[in-house]
C-alpha atoms as a PDB file:
ATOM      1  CA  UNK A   1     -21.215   9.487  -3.955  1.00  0.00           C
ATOM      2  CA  UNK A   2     -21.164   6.738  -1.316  1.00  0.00           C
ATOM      3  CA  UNK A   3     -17.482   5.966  -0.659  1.00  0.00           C
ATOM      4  CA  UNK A   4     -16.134   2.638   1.380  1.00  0.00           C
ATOM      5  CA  UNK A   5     -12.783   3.448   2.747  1.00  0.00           C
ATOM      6  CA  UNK A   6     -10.894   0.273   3.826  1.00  0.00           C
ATOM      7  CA  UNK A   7     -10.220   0.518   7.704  1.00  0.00           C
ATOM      8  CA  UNK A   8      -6.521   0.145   8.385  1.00  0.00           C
ATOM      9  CA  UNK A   9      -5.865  -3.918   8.425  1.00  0.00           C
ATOM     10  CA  UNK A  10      -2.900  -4.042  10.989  1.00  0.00           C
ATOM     11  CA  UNK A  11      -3.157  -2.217  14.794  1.00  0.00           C
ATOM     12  CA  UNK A  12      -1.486   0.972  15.627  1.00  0.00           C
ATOM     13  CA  UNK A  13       1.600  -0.634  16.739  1.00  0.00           C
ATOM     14  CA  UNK A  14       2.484  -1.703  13.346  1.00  0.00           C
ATOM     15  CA  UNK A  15       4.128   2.074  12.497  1.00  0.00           C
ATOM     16  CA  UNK A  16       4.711   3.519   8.918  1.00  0.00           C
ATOM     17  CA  UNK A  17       1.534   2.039   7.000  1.00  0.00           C
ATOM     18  CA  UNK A  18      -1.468   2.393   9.983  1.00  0.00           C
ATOM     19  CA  UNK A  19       0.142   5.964  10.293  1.00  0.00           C
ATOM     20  CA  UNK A  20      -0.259   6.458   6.488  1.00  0.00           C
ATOM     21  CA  UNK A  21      -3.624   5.143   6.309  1.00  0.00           C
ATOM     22  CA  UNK A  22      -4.799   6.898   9.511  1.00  0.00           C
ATOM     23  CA  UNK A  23      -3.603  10.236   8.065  1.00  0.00           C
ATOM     24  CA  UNK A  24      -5.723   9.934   5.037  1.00  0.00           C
ATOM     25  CA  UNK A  25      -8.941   8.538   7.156  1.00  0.00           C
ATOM     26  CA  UNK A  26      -8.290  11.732   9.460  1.00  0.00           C
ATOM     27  CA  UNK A  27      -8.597  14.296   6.689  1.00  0.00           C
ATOM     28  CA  UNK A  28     -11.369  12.505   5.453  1.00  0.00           C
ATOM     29  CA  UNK A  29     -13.541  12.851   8.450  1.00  0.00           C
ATOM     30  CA  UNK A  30     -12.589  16.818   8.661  1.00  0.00           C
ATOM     31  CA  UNK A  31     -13.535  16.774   4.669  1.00  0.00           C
ATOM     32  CA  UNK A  32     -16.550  19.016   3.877  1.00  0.00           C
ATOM     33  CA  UNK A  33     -17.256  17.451   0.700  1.00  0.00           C
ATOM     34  CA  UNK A  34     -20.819  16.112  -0.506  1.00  0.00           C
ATOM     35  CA  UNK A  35     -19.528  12.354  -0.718  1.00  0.00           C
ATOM     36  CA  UNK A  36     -20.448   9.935   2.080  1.00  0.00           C
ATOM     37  CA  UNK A  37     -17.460   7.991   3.512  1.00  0.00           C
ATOM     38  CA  UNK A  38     -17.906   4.940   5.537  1.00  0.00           C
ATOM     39  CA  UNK A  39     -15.213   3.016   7.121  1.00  0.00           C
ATOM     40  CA  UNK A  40     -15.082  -0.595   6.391  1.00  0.00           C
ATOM     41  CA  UNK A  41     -13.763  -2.834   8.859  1.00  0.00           C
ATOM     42  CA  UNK A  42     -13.240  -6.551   7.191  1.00  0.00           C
ATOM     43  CA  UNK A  43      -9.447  -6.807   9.341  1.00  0.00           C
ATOM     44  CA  UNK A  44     -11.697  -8.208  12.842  1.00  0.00           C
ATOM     45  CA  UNK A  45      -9.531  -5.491  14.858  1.00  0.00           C
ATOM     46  CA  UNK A  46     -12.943  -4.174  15.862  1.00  0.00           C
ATOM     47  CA  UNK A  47     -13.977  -0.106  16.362  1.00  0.00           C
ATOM     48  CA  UNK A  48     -11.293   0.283  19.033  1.00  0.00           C
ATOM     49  CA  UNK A  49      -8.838   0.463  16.156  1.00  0.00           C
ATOM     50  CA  UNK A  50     -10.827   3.074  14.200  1.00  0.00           C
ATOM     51  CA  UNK A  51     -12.550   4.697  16.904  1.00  0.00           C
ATOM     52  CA  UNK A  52     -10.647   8.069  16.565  1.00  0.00           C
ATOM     53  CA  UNK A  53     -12.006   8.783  13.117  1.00  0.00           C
ATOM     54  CA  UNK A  54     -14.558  11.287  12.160  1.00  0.00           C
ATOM     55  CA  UNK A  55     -16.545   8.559   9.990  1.00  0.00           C
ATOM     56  CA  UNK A  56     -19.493   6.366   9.831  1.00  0.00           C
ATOM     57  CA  UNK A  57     -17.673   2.516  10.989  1.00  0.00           C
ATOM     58  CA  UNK A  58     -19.332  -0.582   9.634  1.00  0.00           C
ATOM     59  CA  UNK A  59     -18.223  -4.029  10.650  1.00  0.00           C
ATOM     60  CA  UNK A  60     -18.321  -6.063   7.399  1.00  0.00           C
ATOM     61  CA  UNK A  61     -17.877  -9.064   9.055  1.00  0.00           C
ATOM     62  CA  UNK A  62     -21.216  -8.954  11.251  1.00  0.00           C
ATOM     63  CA  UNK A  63     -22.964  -8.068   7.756  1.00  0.00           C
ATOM     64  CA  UNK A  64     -21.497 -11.634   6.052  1.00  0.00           C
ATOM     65  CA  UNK A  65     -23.830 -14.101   5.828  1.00  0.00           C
ATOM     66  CA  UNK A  66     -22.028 -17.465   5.985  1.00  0.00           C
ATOM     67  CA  UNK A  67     -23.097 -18.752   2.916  1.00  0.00           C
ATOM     68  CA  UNK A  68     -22.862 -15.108   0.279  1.00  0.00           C
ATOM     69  CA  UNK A  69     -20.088 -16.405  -2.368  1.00  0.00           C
ATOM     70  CA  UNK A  70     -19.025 -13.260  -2.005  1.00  0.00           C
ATOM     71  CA  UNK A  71     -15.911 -11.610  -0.798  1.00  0.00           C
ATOM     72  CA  UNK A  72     -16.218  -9.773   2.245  1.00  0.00           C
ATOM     73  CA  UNK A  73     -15.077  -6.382   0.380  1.00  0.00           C
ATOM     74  CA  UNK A  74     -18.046  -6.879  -2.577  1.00  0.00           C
ATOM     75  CA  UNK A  75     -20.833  -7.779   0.146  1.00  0.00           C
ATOM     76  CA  UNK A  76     -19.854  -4.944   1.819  1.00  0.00           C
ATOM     77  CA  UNK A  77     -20.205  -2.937  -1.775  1.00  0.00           C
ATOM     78  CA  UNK A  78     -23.451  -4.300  -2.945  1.00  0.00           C
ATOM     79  CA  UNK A  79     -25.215  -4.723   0.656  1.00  0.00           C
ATOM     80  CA  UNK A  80     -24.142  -0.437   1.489  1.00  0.00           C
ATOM     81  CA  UNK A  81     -24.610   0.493  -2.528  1.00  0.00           C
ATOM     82  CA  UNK A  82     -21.355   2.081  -2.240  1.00  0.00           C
ATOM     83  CA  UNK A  83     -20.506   3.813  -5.956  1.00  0.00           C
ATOM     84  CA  UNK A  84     -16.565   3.575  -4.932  1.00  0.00           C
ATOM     85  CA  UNK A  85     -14.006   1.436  -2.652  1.00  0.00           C
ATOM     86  CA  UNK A  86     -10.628   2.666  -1.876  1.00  0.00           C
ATOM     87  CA  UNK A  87      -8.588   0.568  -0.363  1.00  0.00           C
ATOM     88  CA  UNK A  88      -5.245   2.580   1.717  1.00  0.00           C
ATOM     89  CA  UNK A  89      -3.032  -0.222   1.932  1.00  0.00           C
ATOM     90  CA  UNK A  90      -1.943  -2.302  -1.216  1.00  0.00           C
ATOM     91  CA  UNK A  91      -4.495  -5.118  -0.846  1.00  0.00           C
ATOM     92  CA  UNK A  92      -6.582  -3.573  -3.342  1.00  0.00           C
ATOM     93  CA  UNK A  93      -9.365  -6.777  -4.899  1.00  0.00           C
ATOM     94  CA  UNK A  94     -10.868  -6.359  -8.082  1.00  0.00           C
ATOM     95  CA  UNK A  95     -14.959  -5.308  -7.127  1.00  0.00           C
ATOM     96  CA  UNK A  96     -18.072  -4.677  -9.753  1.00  0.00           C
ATOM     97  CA  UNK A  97     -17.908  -1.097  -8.509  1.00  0.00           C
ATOM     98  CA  UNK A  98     -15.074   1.187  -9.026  1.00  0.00           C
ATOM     99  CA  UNK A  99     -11.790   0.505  -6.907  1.00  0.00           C
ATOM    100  CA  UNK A 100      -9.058   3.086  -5.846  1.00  0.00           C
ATOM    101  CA  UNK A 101      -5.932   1.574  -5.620  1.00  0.00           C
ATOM    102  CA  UNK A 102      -2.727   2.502  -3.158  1.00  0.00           C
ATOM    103  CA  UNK A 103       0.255   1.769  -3.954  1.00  0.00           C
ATOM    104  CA  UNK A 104       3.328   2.988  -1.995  1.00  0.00           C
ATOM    105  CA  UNK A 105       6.029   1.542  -3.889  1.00  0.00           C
ATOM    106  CA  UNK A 106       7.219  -0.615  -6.898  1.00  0.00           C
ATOM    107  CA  UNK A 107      10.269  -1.780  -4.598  1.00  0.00           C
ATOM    108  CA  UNK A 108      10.310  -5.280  -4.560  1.00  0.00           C
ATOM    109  CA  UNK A 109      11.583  -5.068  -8.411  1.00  0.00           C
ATOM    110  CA  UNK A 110      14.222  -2.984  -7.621  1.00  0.00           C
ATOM    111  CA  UNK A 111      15.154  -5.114  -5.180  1.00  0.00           C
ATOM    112  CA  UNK A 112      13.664  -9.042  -5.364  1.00  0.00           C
ATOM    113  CA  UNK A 113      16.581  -9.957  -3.021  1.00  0.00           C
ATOM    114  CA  UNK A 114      15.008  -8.227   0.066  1.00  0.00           C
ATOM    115  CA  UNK A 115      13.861 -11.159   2.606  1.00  0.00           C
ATOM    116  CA  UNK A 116      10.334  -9.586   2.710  1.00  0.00           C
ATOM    117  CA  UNK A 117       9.991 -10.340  -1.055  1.00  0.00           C
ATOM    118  CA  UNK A 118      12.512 -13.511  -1.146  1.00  0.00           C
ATOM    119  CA  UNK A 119      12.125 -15.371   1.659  1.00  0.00           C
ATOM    120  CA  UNK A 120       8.679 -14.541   3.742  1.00  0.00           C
ATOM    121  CA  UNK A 121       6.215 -12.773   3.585  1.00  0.00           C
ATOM    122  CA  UNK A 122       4.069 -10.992   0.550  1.00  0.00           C
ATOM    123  CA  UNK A 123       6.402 -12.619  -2.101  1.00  0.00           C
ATOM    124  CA  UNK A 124       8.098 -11.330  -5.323  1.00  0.00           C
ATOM    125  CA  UNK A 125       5.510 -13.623  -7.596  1.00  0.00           C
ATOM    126  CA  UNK A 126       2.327 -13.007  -5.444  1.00  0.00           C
ATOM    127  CA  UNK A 127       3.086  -8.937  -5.242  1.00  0.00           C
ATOM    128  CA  UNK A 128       3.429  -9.185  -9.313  1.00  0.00           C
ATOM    129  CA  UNK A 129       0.528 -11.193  -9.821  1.00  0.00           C
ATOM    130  CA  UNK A 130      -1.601  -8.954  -7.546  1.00  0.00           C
ATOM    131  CA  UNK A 131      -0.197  -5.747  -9.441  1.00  0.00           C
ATOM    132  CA  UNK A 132      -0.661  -6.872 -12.843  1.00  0.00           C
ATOM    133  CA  UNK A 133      -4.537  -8.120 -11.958  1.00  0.00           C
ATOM    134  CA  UNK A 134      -5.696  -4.938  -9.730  1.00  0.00           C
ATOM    135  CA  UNK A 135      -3.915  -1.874 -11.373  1.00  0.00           C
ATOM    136  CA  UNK A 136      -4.645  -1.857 -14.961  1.00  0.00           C
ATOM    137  CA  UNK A 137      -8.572  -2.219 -13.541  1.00  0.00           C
ATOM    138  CA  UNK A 138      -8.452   0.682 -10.761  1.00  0.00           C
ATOM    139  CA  UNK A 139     -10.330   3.581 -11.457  1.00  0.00           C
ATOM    140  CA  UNK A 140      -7.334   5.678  -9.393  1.00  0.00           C
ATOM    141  CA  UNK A 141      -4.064   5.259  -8.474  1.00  0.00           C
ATOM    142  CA  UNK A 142      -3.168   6.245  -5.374  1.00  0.00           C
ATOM    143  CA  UNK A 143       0.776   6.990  -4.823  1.00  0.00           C
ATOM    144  CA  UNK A 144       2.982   8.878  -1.674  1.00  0.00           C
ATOM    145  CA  UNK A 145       6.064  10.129  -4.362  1.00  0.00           C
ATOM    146  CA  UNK A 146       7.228  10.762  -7.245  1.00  0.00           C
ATOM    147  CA  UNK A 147       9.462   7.956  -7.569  1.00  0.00           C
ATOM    148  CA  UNK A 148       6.340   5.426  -6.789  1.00  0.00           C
ATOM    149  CA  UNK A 149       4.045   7.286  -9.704  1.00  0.00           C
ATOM    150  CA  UNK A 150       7.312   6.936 -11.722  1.00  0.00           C
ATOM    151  CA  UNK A 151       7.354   3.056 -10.975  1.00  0.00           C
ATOM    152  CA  UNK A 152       4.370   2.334 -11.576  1.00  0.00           C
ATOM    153  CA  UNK A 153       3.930   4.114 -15.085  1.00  0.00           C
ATOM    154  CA  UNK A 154       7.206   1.858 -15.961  1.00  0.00           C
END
């Protein structure tokens, strides 16, 4: 199976989620399992941001024609025939292959008051719209606790 892991989307310095999603790309590369995985860059931060991982790196954005109609993600998929994405940070897109979803929390319902969901950033009504398009269609859920699985069955 021909895997396309999303590259992390943010640089190093960013903490808790490039740490997550470098983690998971890590153990990947020291995997010795009969799937393919191939790093997808679509973020522009280049191979110096993934260059410490143990897996095949493919730029998607120097495989883009101008003119494909296509998101970056799904050229990417159809161009490499990958059978699966999985995407390590929540910014999971619906494809015409199979997607693998992460999702490290539910919080912004349990707290819609928080700036980062009130007043900038990823809002309360574009996290909820991107949640209820992307998750009902992923063929995995990808979760760090207990109390996100619990969430997001709710």
């Amino acid at each position: 199976m021909r895997v396309g892991v999303i590259a992390p989307r943010q640089p190093p310095t960013v903490g808790g989620g490039f740490t997550f999603q470098a983690t998971i790309i890590e153990a990947l590369g020291r995997a010795r399992a009969a799937h393919e995985f191939i790093l997808l860059d679509v973020s522009g931060l280049g191979a110096e941001n993934c260059e410490q991982f143990a897996l095949q790196f493919v730029d998607v954005q120097s495989l883009l024609p101008a003119d494909s109609g296509h998101t970056p993600i799904q050229f990417a998929a159809d161009e490499l025939n990958l059978d699966v994405v999985w995407f390590l940070d929540p910014l999971a897109e619906v494809l015409s292959v199979p997607v693998f979803a992460t999702v490290l929390d539910l919080a912004h319902r349990m707290h819609p008051f928080f700036p980062e969901v009130s007043t900038r950033g990823w809002d309360w009504d574009s996290r909820e719209r991107h949640y209820r398009q992307v998750l009902p269609r992923a063929a995995r859920i990808f979760t760090g606790t207990q109390v996100g699985k619990d969430q997001i069955i709710r």
